[in-house]
C-alpha atoms as a PDB file:
ATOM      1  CA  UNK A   1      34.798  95.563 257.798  1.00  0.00           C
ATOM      2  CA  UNK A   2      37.606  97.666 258.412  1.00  0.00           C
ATOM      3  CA  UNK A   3      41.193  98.150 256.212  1.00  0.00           C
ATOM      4  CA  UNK A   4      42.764  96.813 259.886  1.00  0.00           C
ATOM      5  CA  UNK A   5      40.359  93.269 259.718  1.00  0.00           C
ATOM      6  CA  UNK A   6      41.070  92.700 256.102  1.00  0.00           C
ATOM      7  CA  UNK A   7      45.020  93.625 256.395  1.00  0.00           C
ATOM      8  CA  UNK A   8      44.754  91.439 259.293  1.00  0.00           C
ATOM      9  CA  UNK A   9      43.140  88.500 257.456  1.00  0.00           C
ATOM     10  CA  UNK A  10      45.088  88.920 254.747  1.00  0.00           C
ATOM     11  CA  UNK A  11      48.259  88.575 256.236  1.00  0.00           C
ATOM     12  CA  UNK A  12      47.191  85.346 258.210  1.00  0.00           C
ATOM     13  CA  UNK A  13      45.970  84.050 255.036  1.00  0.00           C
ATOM     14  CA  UNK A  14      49.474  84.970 253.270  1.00  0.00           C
ATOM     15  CA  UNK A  15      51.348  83.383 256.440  1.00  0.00           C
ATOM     16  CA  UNK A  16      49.342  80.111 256.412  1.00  0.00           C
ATOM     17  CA  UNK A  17      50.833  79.307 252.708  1.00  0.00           C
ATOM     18  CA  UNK A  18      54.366  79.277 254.279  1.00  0.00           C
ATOM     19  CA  UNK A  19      53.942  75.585 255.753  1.00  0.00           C
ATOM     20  CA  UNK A  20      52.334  74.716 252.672  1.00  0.00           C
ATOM     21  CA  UNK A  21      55.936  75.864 250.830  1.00  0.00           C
ATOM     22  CA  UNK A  22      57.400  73.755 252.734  1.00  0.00           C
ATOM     23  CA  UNK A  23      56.017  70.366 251.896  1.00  0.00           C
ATOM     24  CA  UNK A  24      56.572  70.981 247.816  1.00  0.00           C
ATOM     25  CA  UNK A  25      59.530  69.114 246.489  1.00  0.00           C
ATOM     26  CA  UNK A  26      61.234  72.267 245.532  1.00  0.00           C
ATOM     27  CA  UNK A  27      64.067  72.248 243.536  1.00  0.00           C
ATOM     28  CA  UNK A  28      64.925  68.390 244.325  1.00  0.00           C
ATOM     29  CA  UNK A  29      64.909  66.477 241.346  1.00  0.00           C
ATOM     30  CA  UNK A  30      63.206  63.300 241.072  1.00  0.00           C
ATOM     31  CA  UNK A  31      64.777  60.550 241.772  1.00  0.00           C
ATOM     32  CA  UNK A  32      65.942  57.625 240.049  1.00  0.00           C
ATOM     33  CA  UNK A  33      64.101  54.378 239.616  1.00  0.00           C
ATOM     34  CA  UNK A  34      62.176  52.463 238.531  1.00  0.00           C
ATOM     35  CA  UNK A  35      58.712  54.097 237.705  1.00  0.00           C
ATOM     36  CA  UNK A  36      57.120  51.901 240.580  1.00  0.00           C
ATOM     37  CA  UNK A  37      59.685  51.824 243.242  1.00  0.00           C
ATOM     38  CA  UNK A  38      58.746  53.411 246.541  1.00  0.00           C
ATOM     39  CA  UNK A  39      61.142  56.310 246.526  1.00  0.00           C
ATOM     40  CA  UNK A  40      59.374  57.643 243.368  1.00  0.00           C
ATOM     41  CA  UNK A  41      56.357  56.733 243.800  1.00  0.00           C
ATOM     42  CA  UNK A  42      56.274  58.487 247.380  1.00  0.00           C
ATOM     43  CA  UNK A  43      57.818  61.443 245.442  1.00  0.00           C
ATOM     44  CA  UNK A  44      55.080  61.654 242.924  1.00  0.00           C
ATOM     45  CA  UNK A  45      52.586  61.648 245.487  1.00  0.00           C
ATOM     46  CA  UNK A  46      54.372  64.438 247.341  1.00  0.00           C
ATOM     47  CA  UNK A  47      53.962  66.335 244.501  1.00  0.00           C
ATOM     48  CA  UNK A  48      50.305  65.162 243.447  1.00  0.00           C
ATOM     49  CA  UNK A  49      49.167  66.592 246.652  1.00  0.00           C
ATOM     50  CA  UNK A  50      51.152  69.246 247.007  1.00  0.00           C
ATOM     51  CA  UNK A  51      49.627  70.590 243.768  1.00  0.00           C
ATOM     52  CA  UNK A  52      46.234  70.018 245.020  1.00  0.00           C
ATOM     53  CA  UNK A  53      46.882  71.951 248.336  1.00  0.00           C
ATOM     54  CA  UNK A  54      48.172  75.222 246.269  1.00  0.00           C
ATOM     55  CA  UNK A  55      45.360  75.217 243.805  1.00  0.00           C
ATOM     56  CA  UNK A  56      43.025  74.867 246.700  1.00  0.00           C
ATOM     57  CA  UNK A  57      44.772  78.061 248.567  1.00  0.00           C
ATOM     58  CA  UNK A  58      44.893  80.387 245.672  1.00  0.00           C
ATOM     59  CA  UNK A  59      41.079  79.228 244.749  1.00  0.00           C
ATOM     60  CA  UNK A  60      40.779  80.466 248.134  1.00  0.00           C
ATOM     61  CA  UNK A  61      42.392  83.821 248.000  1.00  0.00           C
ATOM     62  CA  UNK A  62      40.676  84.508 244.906  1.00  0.00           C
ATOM     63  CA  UNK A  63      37.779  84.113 247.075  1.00  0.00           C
ATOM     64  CA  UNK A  64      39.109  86.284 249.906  1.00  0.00           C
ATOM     65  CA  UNK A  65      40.204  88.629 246.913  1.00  0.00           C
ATOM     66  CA  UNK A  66      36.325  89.142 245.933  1.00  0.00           C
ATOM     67  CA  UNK A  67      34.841  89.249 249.039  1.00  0.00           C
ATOM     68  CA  UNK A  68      37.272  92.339 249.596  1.00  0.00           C
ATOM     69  CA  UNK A  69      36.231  93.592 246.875  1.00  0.00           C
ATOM     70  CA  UNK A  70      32.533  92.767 246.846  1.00  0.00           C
ATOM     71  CA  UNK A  71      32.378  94.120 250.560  1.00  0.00           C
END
């Protein structure tokens, strides 16, 4: 494939992690409560997935990384 295809994937691929950003927690802290109340349990799971979500993408641009570089 052509530098333009790659660039081009690679930039999608970049651009698709920006909703992905958005559903982290970020800097909020966690709030207050008991350990099984809903507000922090719906927090932890936030995060819990979250987590999952960005090992999965940069698992995947690993991948994309050695393809490009395989190819």
């Amino acid at each position: 494939m052509s530098d333009t295809v790659w660039g081009i994937i690679f930039t999608a691929y970049i651009l698709a992690a920006l909703p992905i950003m958005g559903m982290g927690n970020g800097a909020a802290q966690r709030p207050q409560g008991l350990p099984g109340s809903s507000n922090v349990a719906s927090y932890d799971a936030r995060e819990k997935r979250f987590q999952k979500i960005m090992v999965l993408w940069i698992a995947g641009l690993v991948a994309l990384l050695a393809a490009w570089a395989y190819l």
